[in-house]
N, C-alpha and C. Protein backbone atom coordinates (compact mmCIF):
# COMPACT_ATOMS: atom_id res chain seq x y z
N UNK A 1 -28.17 0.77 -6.89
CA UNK A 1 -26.72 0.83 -6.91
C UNK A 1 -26.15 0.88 -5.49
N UNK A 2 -26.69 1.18 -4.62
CA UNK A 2 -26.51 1.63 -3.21
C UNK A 2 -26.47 0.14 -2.43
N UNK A 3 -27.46 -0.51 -2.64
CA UNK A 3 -27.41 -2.15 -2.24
C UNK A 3 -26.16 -2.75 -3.05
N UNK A 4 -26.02 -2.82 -4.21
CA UNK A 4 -24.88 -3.24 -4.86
C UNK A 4 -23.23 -3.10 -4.12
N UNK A 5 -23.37 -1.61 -4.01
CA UNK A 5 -22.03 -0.85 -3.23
C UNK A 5 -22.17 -1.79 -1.63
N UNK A 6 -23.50 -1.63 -0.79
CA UNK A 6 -23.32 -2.40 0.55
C UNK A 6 -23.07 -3.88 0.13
N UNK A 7 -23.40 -4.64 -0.65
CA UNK A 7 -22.99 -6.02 -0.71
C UNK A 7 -21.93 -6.43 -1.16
N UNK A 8 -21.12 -5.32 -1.97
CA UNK A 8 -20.03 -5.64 -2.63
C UNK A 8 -19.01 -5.07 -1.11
N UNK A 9 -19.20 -4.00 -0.38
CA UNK A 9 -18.76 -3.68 1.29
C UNK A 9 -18.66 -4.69 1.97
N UNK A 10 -19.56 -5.12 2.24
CA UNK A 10 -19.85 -6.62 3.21
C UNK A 10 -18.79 -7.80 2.77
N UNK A 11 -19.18 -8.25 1.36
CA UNK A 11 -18.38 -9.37 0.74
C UNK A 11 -16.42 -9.04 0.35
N UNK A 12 -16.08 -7.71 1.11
CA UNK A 12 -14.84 -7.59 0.90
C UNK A 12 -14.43 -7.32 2.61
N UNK A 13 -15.29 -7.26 3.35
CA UNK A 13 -15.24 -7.64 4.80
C UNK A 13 -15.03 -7.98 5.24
N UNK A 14 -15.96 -9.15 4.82
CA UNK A 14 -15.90 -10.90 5.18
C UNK A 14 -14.37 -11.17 4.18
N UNK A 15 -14.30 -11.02 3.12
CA UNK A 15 -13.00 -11.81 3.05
C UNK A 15 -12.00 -11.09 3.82
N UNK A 16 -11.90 -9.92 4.29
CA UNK A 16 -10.62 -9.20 5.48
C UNK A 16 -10.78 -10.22 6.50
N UNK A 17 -11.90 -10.86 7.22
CA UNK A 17 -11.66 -10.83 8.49
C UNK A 17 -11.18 -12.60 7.98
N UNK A 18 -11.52 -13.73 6.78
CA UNK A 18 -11.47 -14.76 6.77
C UNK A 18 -9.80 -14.72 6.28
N UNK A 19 -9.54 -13.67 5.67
CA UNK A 19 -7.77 -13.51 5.32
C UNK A 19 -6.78 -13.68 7.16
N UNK A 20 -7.94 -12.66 7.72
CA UNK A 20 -6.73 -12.66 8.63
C UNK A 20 -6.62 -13.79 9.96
N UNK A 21 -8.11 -14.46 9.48
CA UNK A 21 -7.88 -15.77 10.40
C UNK A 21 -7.02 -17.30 9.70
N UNK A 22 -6.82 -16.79 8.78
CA UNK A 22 -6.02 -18.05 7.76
C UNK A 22 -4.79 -18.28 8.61
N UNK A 23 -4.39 -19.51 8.61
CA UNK A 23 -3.23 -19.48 8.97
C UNK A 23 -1.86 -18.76 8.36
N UNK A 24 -2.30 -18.72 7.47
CA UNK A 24 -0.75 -17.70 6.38
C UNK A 24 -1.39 -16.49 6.32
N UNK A 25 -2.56 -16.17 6.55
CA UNK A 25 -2.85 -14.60 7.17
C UNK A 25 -2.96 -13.98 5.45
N UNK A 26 -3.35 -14.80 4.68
CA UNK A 26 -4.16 -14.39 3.23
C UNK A 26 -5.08 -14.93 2.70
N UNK A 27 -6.00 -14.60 1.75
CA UNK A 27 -6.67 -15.09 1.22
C UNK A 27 -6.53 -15.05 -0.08
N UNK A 28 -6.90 -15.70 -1.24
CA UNK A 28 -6.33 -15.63 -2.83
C UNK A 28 -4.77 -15.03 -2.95
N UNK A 29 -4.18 -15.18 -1.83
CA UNK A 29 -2.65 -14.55 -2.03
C UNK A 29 -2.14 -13.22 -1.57
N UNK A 30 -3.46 -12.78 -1.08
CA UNK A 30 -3.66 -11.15 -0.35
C UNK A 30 -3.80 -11.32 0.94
N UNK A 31 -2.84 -10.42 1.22
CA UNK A 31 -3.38 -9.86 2.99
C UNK A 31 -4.83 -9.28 2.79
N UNK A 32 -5.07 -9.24 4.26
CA UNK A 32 -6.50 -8.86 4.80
C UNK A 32 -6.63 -7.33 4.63
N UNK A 33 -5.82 -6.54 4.32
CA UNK A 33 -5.65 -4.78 4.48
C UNK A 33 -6.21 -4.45 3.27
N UNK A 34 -6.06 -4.87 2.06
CA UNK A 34 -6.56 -4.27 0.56
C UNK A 34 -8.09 -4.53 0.63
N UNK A 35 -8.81 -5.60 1.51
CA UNK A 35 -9.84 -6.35 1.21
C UNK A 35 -10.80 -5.38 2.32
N UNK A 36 -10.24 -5.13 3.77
CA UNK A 36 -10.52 -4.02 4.46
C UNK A 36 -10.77 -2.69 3.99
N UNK A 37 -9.88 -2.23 3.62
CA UNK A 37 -9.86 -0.60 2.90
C UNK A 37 -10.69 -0.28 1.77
N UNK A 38 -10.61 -1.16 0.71
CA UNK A 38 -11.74 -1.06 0.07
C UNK A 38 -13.43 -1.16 0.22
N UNK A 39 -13.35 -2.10 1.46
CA UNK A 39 -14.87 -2.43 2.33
C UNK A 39 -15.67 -1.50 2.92
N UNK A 40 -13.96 -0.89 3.75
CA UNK A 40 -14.30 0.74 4.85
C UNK A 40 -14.57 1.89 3.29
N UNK A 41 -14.04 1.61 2.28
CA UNK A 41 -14.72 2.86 1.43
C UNK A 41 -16.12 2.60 0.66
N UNK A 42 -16.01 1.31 0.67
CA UNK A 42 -17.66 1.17 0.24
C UNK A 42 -18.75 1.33 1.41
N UNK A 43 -18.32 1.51 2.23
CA UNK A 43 -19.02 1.34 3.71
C UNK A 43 -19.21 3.14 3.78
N UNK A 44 -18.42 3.74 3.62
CA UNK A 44 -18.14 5.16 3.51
C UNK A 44 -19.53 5.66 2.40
N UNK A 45 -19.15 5.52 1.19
CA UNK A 45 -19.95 5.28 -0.12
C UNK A 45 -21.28 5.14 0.27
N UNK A 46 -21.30 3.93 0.76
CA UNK A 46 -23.41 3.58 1.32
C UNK A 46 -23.63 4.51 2.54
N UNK A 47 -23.18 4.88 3.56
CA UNK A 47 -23.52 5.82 4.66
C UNK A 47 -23.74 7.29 3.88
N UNK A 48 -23.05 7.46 2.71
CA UNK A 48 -23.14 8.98 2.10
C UNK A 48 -24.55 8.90 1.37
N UNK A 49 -25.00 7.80 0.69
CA UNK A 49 -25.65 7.62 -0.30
C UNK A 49 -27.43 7.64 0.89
N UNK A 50 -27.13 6.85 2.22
CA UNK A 50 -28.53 6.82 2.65
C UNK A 50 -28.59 8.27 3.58
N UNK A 51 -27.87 8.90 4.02
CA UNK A 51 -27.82 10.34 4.02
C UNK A 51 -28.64 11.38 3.08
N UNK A 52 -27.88 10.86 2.05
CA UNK A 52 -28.32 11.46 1.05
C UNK A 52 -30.01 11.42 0.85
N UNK A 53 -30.69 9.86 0.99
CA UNK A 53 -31.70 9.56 0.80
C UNK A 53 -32.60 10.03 2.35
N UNK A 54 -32.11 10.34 3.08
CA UNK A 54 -33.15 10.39 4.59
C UNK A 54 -33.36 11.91 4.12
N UNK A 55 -32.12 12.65 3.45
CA UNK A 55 -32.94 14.26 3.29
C UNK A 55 -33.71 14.23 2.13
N UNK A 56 -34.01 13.97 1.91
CA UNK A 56 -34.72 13.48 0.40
C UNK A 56 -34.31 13.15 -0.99
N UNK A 57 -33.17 12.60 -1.09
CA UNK A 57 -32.94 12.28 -2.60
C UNK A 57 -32.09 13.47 -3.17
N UNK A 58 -31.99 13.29 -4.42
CA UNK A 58 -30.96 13.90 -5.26
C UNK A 58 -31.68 15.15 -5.52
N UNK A 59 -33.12 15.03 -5.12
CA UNK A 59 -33.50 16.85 -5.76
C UNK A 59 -32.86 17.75 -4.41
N UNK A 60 -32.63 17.27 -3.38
CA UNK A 60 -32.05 18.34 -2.47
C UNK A 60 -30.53 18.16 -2.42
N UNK A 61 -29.92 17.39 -3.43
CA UNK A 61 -28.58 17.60 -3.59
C UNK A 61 -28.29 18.37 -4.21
N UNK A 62 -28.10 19.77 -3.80
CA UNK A 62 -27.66 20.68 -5.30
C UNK A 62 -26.57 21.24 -4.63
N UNK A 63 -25.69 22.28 -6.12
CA UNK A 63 -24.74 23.17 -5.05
C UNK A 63 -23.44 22.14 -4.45
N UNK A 64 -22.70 23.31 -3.29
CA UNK A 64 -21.77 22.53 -2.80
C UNK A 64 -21.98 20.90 -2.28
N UNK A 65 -23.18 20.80 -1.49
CA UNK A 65 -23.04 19.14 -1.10
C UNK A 65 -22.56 18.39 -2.31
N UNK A 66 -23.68 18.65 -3.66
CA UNK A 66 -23.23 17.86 -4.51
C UNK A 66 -21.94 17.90 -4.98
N UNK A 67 -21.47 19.01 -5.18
CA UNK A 67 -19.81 18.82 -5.72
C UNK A 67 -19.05 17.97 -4.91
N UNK A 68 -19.35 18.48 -3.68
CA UNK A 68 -18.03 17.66 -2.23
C UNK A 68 -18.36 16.38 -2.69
N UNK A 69 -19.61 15.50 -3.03
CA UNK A 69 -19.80 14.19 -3.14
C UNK A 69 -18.93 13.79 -3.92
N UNK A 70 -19.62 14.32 -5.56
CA UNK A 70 -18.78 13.90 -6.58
C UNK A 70 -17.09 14.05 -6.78
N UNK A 71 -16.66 15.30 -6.11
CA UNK A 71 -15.12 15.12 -5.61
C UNK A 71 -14.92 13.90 -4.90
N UNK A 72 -15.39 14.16 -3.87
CA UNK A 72 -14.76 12.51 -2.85
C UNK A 72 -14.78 11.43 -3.39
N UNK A 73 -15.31 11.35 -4.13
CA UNK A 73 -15.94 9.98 -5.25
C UNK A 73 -14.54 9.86 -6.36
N UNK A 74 -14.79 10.71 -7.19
CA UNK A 74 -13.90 10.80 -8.14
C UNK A 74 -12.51 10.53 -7.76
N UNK A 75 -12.03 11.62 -6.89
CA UNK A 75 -10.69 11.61 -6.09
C UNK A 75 -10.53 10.66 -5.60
N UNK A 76 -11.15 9.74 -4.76
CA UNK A 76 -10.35 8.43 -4.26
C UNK A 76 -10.52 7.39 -5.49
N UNK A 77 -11.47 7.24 -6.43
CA UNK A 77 -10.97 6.73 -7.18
C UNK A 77 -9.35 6.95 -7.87
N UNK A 78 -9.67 8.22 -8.19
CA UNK A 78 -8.02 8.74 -8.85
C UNK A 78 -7.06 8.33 -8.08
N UNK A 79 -6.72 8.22 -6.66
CA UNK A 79 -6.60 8.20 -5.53
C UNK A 79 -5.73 6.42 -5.37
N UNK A 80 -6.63 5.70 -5.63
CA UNK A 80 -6.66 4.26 -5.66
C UNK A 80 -5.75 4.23 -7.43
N UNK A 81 -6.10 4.55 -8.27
CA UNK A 81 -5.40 4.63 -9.65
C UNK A 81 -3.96 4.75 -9.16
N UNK A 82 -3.84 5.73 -8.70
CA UNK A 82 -2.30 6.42 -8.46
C UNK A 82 -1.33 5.36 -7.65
N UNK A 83 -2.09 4.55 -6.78
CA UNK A 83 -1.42 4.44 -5.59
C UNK A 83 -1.16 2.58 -6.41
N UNK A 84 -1.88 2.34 -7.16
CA UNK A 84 -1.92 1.23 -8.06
C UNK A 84 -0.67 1.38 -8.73
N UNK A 85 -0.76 2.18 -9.44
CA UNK A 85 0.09 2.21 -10.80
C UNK A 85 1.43 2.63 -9.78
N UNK A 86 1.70 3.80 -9.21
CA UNK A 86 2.97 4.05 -8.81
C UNK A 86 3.64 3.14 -7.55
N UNK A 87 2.93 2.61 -6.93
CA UNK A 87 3.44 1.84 -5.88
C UNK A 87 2.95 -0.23 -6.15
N UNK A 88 2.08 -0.16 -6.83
CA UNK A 88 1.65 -1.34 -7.44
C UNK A 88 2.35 -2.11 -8.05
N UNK A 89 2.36 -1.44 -9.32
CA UNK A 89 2.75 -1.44 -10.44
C UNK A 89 4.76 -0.90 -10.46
N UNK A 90 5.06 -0.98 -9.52
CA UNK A 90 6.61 0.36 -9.42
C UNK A 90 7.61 -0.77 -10.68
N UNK A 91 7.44 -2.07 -10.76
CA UNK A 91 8.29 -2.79 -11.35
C UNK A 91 8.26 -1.98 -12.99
N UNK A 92 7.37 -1.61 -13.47
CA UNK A 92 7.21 -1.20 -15.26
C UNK A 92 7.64 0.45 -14.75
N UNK A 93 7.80 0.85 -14.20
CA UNK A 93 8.36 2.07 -13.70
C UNK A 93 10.38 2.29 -13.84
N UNK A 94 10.88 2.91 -14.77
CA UNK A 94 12.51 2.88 -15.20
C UNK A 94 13.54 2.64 -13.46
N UNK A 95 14.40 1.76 -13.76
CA UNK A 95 14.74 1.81 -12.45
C UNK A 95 15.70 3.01 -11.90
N UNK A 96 16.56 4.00 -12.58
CA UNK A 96 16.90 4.71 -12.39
C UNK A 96 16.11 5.82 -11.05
N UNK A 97 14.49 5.78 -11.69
CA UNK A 97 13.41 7.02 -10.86
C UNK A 97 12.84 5.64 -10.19
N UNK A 98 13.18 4.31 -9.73
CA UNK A 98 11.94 3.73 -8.98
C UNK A 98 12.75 3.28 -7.71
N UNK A 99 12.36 5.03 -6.97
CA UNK A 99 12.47 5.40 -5.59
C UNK A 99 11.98 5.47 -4.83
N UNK A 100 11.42 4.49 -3.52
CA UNK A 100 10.24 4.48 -2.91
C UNK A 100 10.06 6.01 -2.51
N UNK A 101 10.41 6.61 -1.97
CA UNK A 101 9.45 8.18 -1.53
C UNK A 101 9.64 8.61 -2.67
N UNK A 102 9.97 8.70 -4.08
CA UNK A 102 9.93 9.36 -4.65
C UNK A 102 8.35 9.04 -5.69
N UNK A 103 8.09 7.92 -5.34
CA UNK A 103 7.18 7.04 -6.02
C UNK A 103 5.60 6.94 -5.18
N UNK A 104 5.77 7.60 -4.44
CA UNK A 104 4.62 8.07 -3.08
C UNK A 104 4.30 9.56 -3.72
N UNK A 105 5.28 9.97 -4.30
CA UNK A 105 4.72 11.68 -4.44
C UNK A 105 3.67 11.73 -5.38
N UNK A 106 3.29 11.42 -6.59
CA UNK A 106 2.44 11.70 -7.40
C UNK A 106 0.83 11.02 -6.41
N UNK A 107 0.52 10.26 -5.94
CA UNK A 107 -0.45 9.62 -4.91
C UNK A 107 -0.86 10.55 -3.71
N UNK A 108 0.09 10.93 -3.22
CA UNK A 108 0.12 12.26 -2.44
C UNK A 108 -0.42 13.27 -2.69
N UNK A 109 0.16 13.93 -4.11
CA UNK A 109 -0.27 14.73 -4.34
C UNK A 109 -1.77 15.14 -4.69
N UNK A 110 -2.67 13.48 -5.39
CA UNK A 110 -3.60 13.59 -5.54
C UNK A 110 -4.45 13.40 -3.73
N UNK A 111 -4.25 13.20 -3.30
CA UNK A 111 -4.63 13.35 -2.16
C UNK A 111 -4.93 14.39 -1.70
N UNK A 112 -3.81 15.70 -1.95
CA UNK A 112 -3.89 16.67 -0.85
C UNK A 112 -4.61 17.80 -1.87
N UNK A 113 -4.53 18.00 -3.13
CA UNK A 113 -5.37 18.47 -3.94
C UNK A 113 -6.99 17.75 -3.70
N UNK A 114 -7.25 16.25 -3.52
CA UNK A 114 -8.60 16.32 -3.19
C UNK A 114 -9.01 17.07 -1.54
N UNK A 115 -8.09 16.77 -0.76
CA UNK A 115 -8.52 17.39 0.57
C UNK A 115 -8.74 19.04 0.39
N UNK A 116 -7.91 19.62 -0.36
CA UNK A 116 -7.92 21.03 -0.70
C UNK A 116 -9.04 21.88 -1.19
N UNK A 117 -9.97 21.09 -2.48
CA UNK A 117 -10.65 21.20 -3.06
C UNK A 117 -12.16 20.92 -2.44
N UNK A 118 -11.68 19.92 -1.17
CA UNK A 118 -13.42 19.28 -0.49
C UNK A 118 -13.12 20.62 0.62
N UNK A 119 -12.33 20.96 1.62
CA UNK A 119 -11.89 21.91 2.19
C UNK A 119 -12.39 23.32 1.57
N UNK A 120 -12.63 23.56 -0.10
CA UNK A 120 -12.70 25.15 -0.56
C UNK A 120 -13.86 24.90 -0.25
N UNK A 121 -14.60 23.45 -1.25
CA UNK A 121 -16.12 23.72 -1.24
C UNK A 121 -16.44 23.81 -0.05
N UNK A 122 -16.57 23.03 0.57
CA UNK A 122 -17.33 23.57 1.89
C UNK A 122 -16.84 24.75 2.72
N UNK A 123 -15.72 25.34 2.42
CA UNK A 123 -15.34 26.65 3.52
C UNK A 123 -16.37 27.46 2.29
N UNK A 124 -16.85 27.35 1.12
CA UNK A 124 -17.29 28.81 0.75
C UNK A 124 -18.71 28.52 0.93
N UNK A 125 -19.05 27.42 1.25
CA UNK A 125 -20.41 26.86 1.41
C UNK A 125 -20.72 27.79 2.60
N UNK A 126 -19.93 27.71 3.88
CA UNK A 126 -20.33 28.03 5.20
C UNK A 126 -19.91 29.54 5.49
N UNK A 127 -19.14 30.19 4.72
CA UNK A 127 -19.11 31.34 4.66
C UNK A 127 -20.32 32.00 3.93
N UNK A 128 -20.51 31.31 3.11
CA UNK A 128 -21.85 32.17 2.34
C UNK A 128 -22.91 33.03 2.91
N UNK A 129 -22.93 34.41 2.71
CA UNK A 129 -24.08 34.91 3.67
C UNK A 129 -23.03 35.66 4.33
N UNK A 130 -21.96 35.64 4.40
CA UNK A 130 -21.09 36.55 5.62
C UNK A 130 -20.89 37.79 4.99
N UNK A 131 -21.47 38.92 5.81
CA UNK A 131 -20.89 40.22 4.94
C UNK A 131 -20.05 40.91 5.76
N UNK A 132 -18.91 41.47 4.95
CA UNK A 132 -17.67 41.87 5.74
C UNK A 132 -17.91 43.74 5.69
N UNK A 133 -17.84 44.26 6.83
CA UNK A 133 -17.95 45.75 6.27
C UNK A 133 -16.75 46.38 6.63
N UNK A 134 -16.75 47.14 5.66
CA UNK A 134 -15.20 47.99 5.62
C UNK A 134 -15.37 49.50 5.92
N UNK A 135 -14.58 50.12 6.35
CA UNK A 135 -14.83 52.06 6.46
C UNK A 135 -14.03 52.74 5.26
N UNK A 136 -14.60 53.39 5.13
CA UNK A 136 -13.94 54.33 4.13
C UNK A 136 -12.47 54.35 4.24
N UNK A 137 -11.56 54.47 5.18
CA UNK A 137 -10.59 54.78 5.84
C UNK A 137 -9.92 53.51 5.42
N UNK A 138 -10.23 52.12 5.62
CA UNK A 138 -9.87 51.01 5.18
C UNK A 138 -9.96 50.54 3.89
N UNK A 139 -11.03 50.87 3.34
CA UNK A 139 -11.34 51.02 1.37
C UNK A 139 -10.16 51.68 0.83
């Protein structure tokens, strides 16, 4: 799956860099930026995955690493959903509420809830082991 993710990286690469040498600066009708960003996250994706494999595989993924993975994973998917549907998609959206900053907030929000959540796991990861001592006087 890891080769899959780098070739499907590569082949959205190559079409960024052949979009932005086009003379109309697209390719299939797209700018070069959607074809980029998705490349740099599969590129992201395979660097996590052979990481993963130089410490040995999934039996030493346990615990926080593994959660932070599967968050980062999940969340930018959700991430990419959001930013689809509310800014994508804004036309099937009532025109009364289809307010550009107002139409950024739900995308946002999943954003800063995933940063929040990769942020706990690992702050309780690296605290772990810390013992705090208190005096009677402070108890």
């Amino acid at each position: 799956m890891m080769l899959l993710a780098m070739s499907a990286g590569l082949v959205l690469a190559t079409f960024g860099f052949v979009a932005a040498l086009q003379p109309t600066g697209k390719l299939y009708g797209m700018p070069p930026y959607p074809f980029l960003i998705f490349g740099a996250i599969a590129a992201l994706a395979v660097t996590g995955d052979v990481r993963m494999l130089r410490r040995g595989g999934r039996s030493v993924l346990r615990g926080a690493p593994r959660l932070a993975r599967h968050l980062w994973r999940m969340s930018t998917a959700l991430l990419i959903a959001a930013f689809s549907f509310f800014l994508g998609q804004a036309k099937v959206i009532p025109k009364p509420i289809r307010i550009a900053p107002l139409l950024v907030i739900p995308p946002m929000i999943v954003l800063v809830v995933m940063l929040y959540w990769l942020w706990r796991v690992r702050a309780r990861r690296a605290s772990k082991g810390i013992v705090i001592f208190q005096t009677r006087e402070a108890a």
